[in-house]
Protein backbone atom coordinates (compact mmCIF):
# COMPACT_ATOMS: atom_id res chain seq x y z
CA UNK A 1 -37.74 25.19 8.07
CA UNK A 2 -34.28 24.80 9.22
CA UNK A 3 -34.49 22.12 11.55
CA UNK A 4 -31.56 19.76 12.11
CA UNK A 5 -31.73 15.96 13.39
CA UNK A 6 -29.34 13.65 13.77
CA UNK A 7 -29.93 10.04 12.92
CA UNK A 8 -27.83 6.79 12.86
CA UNK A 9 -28.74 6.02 9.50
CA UNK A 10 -30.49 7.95 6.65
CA UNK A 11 -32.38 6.10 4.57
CA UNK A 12 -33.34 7.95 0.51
CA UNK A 13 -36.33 5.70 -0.73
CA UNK A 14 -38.77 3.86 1.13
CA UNK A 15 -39.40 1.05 -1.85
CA UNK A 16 -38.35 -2.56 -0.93
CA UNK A 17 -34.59 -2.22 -0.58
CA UNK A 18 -35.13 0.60 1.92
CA UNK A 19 -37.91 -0.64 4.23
CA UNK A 20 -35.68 -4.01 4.48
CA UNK A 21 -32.94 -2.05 5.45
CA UNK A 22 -34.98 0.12 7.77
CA UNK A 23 -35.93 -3.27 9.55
CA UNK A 24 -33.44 -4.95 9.94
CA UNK A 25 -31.49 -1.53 10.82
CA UNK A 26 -34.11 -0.24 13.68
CA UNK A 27 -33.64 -4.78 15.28
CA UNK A 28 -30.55 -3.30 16.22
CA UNK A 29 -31.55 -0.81 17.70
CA UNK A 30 -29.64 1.99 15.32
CA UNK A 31 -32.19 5.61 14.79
CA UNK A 32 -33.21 5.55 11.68
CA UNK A 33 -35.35 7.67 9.21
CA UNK A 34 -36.60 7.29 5.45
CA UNK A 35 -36.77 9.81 3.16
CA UNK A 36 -39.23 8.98 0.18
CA UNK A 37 -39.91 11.88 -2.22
CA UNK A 38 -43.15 10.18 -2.88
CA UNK A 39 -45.16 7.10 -0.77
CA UNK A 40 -43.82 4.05 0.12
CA UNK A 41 -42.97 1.12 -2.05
CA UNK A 42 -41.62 2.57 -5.04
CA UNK A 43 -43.09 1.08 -8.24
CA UNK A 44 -44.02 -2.17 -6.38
CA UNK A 45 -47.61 -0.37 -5.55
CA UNK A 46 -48.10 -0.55 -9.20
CA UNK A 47 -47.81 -4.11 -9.59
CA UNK A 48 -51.12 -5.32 -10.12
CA UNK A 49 -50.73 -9.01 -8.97
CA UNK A 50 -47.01 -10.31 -7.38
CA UNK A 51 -46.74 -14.34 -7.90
CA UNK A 52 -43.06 -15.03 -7.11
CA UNK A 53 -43.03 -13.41 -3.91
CA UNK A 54 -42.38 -16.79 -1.29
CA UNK A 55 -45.26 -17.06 1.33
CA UNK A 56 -47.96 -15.37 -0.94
CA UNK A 57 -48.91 -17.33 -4.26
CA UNK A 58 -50.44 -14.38 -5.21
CA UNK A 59 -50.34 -10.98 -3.59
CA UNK A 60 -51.11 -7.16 -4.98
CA UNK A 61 -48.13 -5.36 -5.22
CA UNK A 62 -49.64 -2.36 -2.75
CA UNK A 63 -50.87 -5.04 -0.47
CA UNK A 64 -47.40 -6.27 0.49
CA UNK A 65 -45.75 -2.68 0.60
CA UNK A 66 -48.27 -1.81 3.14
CA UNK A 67 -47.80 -5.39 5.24
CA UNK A 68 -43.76 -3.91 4.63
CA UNK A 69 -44.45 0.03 5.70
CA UNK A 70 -46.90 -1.98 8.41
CA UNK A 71 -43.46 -3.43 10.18
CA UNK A 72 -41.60 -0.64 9.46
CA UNK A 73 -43.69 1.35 11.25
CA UNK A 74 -44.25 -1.37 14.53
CA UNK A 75 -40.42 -1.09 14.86
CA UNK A 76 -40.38 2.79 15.10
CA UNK A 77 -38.90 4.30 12.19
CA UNK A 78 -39.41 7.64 11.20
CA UNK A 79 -40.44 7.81 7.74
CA UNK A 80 -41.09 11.32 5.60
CA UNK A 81 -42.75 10.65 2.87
CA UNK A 82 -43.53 13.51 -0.25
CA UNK A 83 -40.22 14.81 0.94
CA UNK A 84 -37.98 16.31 -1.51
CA UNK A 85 -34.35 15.83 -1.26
CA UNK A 86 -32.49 19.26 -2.07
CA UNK A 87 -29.09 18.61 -1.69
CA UNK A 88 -26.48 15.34 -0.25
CA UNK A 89 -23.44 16.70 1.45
CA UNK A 90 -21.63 12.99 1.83
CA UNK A 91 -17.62 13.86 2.16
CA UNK A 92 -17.60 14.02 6.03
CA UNK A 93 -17.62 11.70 8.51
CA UNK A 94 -21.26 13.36 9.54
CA UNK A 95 -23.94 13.40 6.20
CA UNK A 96 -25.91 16.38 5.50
CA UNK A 97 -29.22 15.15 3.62
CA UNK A 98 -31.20 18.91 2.67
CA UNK A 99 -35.03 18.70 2.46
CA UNK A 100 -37.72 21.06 2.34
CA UNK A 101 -38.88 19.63 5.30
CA UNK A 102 -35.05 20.88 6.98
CA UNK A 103 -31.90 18.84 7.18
CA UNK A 104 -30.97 15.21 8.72
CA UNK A 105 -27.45 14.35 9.17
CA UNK A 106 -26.58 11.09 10.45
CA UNK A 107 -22.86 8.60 10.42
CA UNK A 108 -24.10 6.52 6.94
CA UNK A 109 -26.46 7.26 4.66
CA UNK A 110 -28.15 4.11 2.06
CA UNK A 111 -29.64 5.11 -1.29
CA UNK A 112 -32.32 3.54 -2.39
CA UNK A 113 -34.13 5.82 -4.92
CA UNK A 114 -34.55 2.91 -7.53
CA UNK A 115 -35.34 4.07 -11.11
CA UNK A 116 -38.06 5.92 -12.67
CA UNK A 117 -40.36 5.17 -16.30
CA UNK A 118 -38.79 6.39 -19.48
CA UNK A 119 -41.53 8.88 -20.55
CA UNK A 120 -42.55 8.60 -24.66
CA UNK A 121 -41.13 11.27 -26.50
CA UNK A 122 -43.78 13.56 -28.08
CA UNK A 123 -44.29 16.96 -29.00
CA UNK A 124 -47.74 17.70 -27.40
CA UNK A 125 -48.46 17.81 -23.72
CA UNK A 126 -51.39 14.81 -23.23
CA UNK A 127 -53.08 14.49 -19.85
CA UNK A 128 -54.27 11.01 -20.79
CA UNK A 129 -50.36 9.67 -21.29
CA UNK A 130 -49.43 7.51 -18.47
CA UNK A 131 -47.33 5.03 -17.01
CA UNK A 132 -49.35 2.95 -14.48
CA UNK A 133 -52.33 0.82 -15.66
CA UNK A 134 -53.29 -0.13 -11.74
CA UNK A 135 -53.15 3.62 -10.73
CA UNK A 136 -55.10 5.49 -14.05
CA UNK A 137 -56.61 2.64 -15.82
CA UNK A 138 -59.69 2.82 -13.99
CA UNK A 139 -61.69 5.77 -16.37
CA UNK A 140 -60.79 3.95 -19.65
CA UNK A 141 -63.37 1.20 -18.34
CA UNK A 142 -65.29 0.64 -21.95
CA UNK A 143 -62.84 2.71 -23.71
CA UNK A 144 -60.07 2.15 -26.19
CA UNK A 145 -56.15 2.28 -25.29
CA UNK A 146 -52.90 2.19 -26.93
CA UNK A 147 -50.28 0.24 -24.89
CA UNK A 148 -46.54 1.36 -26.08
CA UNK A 149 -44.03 -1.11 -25.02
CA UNK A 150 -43.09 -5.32 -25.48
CA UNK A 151 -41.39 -6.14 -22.03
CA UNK A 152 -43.01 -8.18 -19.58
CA UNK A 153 -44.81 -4.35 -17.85
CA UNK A 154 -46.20 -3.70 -21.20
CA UNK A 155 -47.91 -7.15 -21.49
CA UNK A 156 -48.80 -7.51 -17.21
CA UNK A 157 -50.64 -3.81 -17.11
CA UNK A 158 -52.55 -5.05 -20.37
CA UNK A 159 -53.30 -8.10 -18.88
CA UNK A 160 -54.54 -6.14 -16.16
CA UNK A 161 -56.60 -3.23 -18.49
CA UNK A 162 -58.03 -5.97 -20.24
CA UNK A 163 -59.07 -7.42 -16.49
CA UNK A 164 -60.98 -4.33 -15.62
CA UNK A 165 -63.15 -3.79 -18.37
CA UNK A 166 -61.32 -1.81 -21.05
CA UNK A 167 -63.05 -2.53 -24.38
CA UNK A 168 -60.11 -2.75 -26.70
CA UNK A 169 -56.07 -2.78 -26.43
CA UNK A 170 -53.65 -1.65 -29.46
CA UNK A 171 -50.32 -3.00 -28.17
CA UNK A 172 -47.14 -1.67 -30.49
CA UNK A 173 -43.44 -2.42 -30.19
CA UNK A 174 -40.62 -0.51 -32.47
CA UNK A 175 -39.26 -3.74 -32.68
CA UNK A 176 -39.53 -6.50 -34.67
CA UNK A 177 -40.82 -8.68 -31.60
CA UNK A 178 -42.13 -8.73 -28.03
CA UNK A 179 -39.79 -9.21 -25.50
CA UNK A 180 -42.86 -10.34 -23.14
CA UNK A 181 -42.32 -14.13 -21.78
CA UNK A 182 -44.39 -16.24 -23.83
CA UNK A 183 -47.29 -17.31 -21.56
CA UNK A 184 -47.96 -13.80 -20.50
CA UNK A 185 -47.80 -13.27 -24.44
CA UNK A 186 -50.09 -16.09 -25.19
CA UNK A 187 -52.93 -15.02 -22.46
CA UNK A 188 -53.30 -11.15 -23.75
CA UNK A 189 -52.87 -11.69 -27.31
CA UNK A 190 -55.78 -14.84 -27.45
CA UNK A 191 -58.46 -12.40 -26.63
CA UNK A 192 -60.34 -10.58 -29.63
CA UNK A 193 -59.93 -6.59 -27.77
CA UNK A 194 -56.13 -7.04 -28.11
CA UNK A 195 -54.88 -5.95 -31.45
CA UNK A 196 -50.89 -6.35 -31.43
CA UNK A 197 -48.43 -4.76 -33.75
CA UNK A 198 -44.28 -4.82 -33.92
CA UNK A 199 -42.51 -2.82 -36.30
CA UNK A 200 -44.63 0.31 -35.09
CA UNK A 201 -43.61 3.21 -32.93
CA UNK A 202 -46.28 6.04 -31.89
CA UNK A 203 -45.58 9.04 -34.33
CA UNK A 204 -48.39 11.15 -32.61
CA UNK A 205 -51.05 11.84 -29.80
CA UNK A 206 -53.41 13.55 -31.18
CA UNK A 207 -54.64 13.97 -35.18
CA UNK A 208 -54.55 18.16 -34.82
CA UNK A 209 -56.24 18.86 -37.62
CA UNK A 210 -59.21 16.93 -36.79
CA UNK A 211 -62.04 18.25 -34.14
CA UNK A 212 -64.49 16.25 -32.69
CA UNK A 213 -65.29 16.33 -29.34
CA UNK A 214 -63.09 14.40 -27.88
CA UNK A 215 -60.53 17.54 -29.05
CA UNK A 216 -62.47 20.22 -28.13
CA UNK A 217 -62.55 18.97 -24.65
CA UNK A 218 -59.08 19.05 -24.75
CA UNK A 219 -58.88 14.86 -24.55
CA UNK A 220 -57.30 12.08 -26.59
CA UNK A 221 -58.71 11.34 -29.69
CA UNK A 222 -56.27 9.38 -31.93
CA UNK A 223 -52.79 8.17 -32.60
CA UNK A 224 -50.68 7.92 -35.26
CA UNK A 225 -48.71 5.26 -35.95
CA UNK A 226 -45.92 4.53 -38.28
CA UNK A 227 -44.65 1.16 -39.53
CA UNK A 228 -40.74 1.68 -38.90
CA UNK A 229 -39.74 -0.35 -42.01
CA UNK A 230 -42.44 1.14 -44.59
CA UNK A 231 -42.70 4.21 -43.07
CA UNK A 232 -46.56 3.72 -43.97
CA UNK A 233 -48.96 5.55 -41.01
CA UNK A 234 -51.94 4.44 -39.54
CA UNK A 235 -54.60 6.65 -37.33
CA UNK A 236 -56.45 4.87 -34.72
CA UNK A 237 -58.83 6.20 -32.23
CA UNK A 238 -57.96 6.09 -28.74
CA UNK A 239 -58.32 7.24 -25.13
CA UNK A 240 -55.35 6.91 -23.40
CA UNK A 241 -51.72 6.16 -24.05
CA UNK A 242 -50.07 3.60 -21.35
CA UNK A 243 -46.53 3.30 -21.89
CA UNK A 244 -44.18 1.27 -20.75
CA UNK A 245 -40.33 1.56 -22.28
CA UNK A 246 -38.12 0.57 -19.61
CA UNK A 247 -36.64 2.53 -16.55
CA UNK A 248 -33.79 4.85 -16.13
CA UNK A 249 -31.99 5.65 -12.93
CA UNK A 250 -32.98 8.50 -10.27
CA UNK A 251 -29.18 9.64 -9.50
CA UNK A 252 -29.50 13.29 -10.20
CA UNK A 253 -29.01 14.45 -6.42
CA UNK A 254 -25.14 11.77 -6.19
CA UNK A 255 -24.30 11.07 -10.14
CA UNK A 256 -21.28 13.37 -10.10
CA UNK A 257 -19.99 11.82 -6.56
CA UNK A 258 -20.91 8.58 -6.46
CA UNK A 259 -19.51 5.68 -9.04
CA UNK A 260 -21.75 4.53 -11.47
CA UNK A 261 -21.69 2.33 -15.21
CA UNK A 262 -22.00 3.93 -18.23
CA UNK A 263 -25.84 3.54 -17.57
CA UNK A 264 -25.95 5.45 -14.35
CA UNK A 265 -26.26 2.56 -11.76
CA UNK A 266 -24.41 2.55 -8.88
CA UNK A 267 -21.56 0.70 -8.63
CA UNK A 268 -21.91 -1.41 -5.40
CA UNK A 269 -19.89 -3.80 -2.92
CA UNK A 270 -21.18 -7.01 -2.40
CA UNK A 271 -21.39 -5.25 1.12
CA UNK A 272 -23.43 -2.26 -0.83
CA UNK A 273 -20.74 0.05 -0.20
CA UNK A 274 -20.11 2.89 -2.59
CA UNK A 275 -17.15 4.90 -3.50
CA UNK A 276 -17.94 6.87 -0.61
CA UNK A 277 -17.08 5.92 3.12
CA UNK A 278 -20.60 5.10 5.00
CA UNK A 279 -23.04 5.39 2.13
CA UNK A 280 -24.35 2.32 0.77
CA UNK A 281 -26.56 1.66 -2.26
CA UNK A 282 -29.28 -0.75 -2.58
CA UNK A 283 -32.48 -2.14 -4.76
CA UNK A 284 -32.59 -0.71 -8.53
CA UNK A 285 -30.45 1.39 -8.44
CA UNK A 286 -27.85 -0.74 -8.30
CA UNK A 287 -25.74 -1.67 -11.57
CA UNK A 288 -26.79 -5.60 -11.13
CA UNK A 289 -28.22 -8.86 -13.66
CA UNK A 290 -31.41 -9.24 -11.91
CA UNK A 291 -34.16 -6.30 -10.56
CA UNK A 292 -36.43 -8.12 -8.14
CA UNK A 293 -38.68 -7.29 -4.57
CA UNK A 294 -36.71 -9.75 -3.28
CA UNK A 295 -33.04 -8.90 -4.90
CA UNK A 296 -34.00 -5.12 -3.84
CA UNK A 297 -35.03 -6.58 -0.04
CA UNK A 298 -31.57 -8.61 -0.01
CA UNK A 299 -29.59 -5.99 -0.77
CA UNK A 300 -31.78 -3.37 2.07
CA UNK A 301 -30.53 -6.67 4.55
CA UNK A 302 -26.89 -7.10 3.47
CA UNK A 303 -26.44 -2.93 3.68
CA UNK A 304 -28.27 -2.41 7.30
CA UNK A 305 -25.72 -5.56 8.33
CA UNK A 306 -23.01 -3.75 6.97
CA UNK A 307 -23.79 -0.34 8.60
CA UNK A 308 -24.47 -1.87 11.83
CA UNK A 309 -20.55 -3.04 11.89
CA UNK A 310 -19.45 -0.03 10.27
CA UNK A 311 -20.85 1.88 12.79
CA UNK A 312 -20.19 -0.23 15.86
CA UNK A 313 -16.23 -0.58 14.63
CA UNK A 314 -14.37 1.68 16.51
CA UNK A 315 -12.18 4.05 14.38
């Protein structure tokens, strides 16, 4: 397809940060269209409960993305969503945005295409490995899990396995403590199906040289795991593998263009301006302290401001 349209604004990522901005961008009255290589709202959808969100004590995190896409929508914004993002021509006063879906140029151009889960470096392929408790935890109801991570994810998608009927938890951490805040700690590790280990880091998927069934199925069996001080190992049987190690930045399409820290976030305005005259940068991708819904949805509302008087100024 090699359709061109022109937009006002160009939004890339329809999480929180971008459907702000696409709201408070389409109130006045500027054309606007998202570009979201998946479905909107980013990792919030795999939140399984949101408590510090103000007007909702307690909220699922795909609830309030769809009451968010819901407005979005009411206001008129075009939004493509499985659309992958080719190539960012940014240098002109006119952006070029490539998609499979064609191109969209447009005056300024905000990137919000957040971060992405650091995957757990193994050997062997493992369809049961993954990275979102609310979206794949749903077979493993009676089964047994390994949980790789200490952060506050790690310990909120147990909490939530553990909800739903799974019948027993290993949760390991390479270091020598969780990083989890303590209540969260204190409610997963008081039940019996929990067994919690530090100084352990997963060595292995799958015990090859065993078969059972489980193997010649071509499913999880068991993990290895490997005290990092003693070095001694320790198979367990499980199901699946949820890990959760932290994010890492999705600027492969603007990393050699754009500014960024030594980390790869982009290094923002306090208007969300980049390097780059009329493209903005908002939500987690950001270089910033603090990576909230509502830090990404204030920095989607101080960028669309911005753009409207960059736009409206006359050059």
């Amino acid at each position: 397809m090699n359709q061109q349209t022109e937009y006002d604004l160009i939004i890339l990522g329809g999480g929180p940060a971008g459907m702000t901005a696409a709201i408070y961008a389409a109130r006045a009255n500027l054309r606007t269209i998202i570009l979201e290589e998946n479905v909107t709202g980013g990792l919030v959808n795999s939140t399984y409960t949101v408590e510090n969100f103000p007007s909702y004590e307690t909220i699922h995190g795909m609830e309030l993305m769809e009451k968010m896409r819901g407005q979005v929508d009411s206001l008129g914004v075009e939004v493509e969503e499985v659309c992958e993002v080719e190539t960012l021509d940014l240098d002109g006063s006119l952006k070029v945005v490539r998609t499979d879906e064609g191109s969209f140029l447009a005056k300024a151009v905000i990137i919000a295409t957040g971060r992405s889960p650091i995957p757990l470096d193994l050997p062997t392929e493992c369809n049961e490995v993954h990275h979102c408790a609310i979206c794949d935890g749903g077979p493993y109801k009676g089964k047994r899990v390994l949980v790789v991570g200490g952060g506050n994810s790690a310990f909120d998608e147990g909490l939530y396995l553990q909800r739903i009927g799974i019948d027993h938890i290993t949760l390991v951490e390479e270091m020598d403590r969780f990083f989890a805040a303590k209540a969260t700690q204190d409610e997963l590790l008081s039940s019996a199906r929990v067994d919690a280990r530090v100084d352990a880091r997963v060595d292995a998927r799958v015990e090859t040289k065993v078969v059972d069934l489980a193997l010649e199925n071509g499913m999880l069996a068991r993990a290895v795991l490997e005290n990092v001080r003693t070095g001694e190992q320790d198979v367990i049987p499980v199901d699946g593998v949820f890990v959760f190690l932290g994010q890492h930045p999705n600027n492969g399409l603007f990393r050699e263009i754009i500014e960024t820290n030594d980390q790869g976030y982009v290094l923002a305005k306090t208007d969300m301006a980049t390097n780059i005259p009329g493209v903005y940068s908002v939500g987690d991708i950001n270089d910033k302290p603090f990576r909230q819904i509502t830090t990404a949805m204030a920095d989607g509302t101080v960028a669309a401001l911005a753009i409207e008087r960059y736009l409206r100024t006359p050059t």
